[in-house]
Every structure is written in structure tokens, then in C-alpha cells.
Protein backbone atom coordinates (compact mmCIF):
# COMPACT_ATOMS: atom_id res chain seq x y z
CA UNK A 1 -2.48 -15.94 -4.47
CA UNK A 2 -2.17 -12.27 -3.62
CA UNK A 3 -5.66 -11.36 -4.35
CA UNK A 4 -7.10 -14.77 -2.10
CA UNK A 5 -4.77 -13.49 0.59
CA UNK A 6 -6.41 -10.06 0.45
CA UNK A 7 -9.86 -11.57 0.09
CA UNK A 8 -9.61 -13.71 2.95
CA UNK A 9 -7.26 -10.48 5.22
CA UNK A 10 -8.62 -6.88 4.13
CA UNK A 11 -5.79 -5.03 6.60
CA UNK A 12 -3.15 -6.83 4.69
CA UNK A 13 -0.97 -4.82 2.19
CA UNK A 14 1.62 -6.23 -0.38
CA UNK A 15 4.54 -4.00 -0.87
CA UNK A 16 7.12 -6.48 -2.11
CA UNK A 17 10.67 -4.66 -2.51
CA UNK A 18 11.97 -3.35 -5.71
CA UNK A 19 16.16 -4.07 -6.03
CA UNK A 20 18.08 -2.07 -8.30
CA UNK A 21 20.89 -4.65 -7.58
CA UNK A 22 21.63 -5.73 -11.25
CA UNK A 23 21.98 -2.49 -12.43
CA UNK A 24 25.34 -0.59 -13.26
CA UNK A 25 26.89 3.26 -12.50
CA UNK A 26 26.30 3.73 -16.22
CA UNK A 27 22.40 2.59 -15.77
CA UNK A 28 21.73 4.96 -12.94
CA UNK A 29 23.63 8.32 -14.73
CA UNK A 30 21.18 7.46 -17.46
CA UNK A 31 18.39 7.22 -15.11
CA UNK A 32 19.28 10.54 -14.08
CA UNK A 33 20.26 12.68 -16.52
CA UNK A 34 16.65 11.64 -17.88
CA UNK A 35 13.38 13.03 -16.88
CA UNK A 36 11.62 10.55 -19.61
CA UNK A 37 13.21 7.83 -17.80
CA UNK A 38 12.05 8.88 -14.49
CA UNK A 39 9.01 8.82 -15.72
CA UNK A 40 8.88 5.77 -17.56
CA UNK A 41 9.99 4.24 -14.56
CA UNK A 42 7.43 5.54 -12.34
CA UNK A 43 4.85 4.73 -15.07
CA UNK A 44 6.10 1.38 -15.00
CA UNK A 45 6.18 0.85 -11.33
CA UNK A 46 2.65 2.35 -10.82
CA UNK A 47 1.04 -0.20 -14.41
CA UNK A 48 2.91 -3.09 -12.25
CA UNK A 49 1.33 -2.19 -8.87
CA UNK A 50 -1.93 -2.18 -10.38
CA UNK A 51 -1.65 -5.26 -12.40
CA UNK A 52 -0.40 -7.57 -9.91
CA UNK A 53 -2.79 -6.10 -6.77
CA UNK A 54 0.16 -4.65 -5.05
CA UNK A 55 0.11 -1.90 -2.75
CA UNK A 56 2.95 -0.41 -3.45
CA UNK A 57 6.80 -1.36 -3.50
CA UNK A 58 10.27 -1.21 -0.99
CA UNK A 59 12.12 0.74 -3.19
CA UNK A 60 16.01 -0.68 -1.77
CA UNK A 61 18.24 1.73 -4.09
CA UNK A 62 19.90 3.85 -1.58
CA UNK A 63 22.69 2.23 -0.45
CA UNK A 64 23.66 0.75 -4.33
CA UNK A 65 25.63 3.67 -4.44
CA UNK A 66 27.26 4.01 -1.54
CA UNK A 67 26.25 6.99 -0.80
CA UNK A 68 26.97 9.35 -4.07
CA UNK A 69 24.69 10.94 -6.44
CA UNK A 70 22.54 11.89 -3.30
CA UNK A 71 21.25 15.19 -4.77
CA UNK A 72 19.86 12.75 -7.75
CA UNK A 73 18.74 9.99 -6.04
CA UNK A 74 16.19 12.39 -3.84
CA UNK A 75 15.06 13.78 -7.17
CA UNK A 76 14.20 10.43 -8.51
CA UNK A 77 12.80 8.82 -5.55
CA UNK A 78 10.78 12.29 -5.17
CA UNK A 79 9.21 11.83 -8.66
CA UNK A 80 8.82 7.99 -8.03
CA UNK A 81 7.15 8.61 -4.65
CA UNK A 82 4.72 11.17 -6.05
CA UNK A 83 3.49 8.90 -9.14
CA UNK A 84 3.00 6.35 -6.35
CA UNK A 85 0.96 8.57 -4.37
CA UNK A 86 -0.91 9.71 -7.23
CA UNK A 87 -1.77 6.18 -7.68
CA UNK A 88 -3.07 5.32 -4.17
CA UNK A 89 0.12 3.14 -3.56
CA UNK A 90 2.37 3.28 -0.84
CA UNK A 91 6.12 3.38 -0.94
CA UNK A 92 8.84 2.86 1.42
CA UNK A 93 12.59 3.27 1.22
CA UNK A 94 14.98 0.99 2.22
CA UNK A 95 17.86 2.93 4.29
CA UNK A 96 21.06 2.28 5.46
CA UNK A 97 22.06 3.17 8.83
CA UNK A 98 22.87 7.04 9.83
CA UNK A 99 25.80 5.93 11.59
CA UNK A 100 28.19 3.49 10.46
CA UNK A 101 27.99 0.67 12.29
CA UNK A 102 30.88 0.63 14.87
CA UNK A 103 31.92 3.97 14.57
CA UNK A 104 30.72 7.87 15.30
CA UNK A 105 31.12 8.60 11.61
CA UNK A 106 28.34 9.94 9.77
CA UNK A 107 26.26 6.75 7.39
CA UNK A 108 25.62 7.12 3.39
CA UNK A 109 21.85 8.23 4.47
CA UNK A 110 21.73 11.38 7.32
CA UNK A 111 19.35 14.03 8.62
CA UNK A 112 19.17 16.22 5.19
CA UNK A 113 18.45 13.16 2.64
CA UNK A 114 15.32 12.28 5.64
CA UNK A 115 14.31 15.61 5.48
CA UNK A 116 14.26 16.07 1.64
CA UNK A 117 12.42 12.46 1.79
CA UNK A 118 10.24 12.55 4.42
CA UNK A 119 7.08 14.15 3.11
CA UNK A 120 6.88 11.97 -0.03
CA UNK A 121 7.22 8.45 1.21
CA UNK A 122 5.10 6.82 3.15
CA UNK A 123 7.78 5.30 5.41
CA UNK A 124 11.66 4.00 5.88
CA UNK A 125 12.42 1.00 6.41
CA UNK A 126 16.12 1.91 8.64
CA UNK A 127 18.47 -0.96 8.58
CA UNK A 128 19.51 -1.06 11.99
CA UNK A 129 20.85 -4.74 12.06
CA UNK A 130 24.47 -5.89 11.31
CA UNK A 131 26.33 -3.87 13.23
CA UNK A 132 29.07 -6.55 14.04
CA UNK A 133 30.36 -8.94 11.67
CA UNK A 134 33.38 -11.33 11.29
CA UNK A 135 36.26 -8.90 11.89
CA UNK A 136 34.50 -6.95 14.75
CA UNK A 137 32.69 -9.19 16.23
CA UNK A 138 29.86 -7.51 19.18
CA UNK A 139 26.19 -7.37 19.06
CA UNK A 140 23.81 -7.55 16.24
CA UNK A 141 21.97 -4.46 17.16
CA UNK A 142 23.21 -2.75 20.21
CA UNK A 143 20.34 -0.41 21.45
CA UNK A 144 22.14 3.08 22.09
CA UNK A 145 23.32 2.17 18.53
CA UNK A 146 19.49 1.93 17.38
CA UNK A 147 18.25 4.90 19.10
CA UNK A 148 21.62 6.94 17.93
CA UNK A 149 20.65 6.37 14.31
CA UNK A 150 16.93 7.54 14.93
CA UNK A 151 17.84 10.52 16.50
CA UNK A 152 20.63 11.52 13.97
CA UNK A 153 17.91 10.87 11.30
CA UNK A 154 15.24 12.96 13.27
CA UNK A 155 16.74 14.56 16.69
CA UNK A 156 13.20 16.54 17.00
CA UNK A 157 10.96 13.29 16.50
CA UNK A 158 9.22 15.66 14.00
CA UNK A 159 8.93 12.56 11.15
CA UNK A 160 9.33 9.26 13.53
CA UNK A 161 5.89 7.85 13.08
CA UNK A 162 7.82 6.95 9.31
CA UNK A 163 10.63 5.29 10.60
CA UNK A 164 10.32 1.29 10.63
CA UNK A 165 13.49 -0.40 12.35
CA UNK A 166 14.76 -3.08 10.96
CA UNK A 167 15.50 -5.66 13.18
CA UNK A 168 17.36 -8.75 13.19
CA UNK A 169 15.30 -12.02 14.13
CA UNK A 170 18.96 -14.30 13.78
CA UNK A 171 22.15 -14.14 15.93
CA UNK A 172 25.84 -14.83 14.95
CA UNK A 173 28.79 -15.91 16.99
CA UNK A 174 31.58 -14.02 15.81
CA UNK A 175 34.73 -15.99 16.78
CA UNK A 176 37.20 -13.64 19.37
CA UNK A 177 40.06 -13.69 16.67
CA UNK A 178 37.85 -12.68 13.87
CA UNK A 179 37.51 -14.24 10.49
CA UNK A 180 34.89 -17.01 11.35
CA UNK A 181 31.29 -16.25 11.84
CA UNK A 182 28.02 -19.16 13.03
CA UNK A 183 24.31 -18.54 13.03
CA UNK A 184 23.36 -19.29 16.47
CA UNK A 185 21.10 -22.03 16.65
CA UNK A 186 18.42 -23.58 18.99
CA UNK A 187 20.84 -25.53 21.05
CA UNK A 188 23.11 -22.77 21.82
């Protein structure tokens, strides 16, 4: 179906996202104390891409670790975004917030990981979306929260033209005593 989609729609590009969800602390140290498997990895991404008439991948890995192992996870997602590009395929990274949501404290992804990032990947896809939940309940996306995270990531606006926000298409209604949370639907 991908390749009568891009038949029948030449501007539109498959990048289906890549989870590293299933895998354990013990997975990634191997990962990374590995340059064969980096490379096997990216070899394996890249053979996928090309079989299956992708255009690249959303590479979601970052926050998985809550914010450790930065210094390794650049690395990898350097040599990842380079076989990519190599390749002719496109890859974005999935990132968490710069400033953690309902607070002035600094997020697991800030203005050095960008910087080390930002001239290998094609774009980031910033997770500004959940920034209330159950036990402090508020807006979904407040805008001076939005724009706060942008700027952190970039104050000079030097890389923006990457930056994709990710933006929340649902509401909740967080209850006033916390602990009960509803979607927000058409009749309310």
C-alpha cells in the first residue's frame, strides 16, 4: 500500500517511527559500548528503509532513558543519522520537552544535546503536549510553555526551521481534586 500511496501522491514521505520501547538498560550499554552494533543497526535501519519504500524513520529513543547516557546516545544517533543520510533517507528524533512540564526545571533533552544533534537530523519532532495530567490538572499545551521550550532548545533561532511541535489534537478534563482524568468529547 505504501508504494500505491506514493504512486498516486509524489510529495508524500513515509517515515514511520522506530520505538526502542522493548528494550532493556542492559540492551542499550551493549549498543553502546559497540561500534559493530552501531553499525549493524544503522545497516539494518537503512536495508529496511529501502526494502519497504520508506523514507526514513522517527527514531523515539530519547526519552527511554530518562535522560542518562546522553554523551552516548548523541554518538549513536550521530552514526545512525549519517548512514541515513548517506542513504538519501530522512530521520527525525522524537524529543521530550526542554522544560519539564509544570516547572522551570531544566527537561532530559536541552540546548547542548540540540546543538550536538542539529546538523545530522533532518528534524525534531518536540513533544510539547501533556503538560497537565491527573494530579496537576491545567492546560494541555499552554503557549508561553511551547515557545519556552523552543527558545531553551534554540534561544538564537539559529536551527528552528528543524523543530516540529508536537501538538495535541485531544483535550482532558482533569477533575479539581486530582486523581480522575476524561477525554473531552463532542458534547462538552
Amino acid at each position: 500500500w505504501v508504494k500505491n500511496v506514493k504512486a498516486e501522491f509524489e510529495a508524500v514521505h513515509f517515515v514511520p517511527r522506530i520505538l526502542f520501547d522493548a528494550w532493556t538498560y542492559r540492551d542499550y550499554e551493549s549498543l553502546f559500548n559497540s561500534e559493530d552494533e552501531i553499525e549493524e543497526l544503522s545497516e539494518a535501519l537503512v536495508q529496511t528503509a529501502k526494502a519497504e519504500d520508506f523514507d526514513g524513520f522517527v527514531l523515539e529513543v530519547w526519552s527511554q532513558l530518562g535522560g542518562h547516557k546522553r554523551k552516548e546516545l548523541v554518538h549513536v544517533i550521530r552514526h545512525l543519522a549519517n548512514a541515513m543520510q548517506e542513504a538519501e533517507l530522512k530521520i527525525v528524533l522524537v524529543i521530550p520537552p526542554a522544560i519539564s512540564p509544570g516547572t522551570n526545571q531544566p527537561g532530559m533533552f536541552g540546548k547542548q544535546d540540540f546543538e550536538q544533534l542539529a546538523q545530522v537530523v533532518d528534524a525534531f519532532s518536540l513533544m510539547t503536549y501533556d503538560f497537565s495530567n491527573q494530579h496537576r490538572p491545567g492546560p494541555n499545551s499552554p503557549l508561553p510553555w511551547i515557545q519556552a521550550c523552543v527558545q531553551k532548545l534554540d534561544p538564537d533561532a539559529v536551527w528552528r526551521n528543524k523543530i516540529l511541535l508536537g501538538l495535541n489534537f485531544y483535550g482532558m478534563d482533569y477533575g479539581i481534586l486530582g486523581g480522575t482524568a476524561e477525554p473531552i468529547v463532542g458534547h462538552r
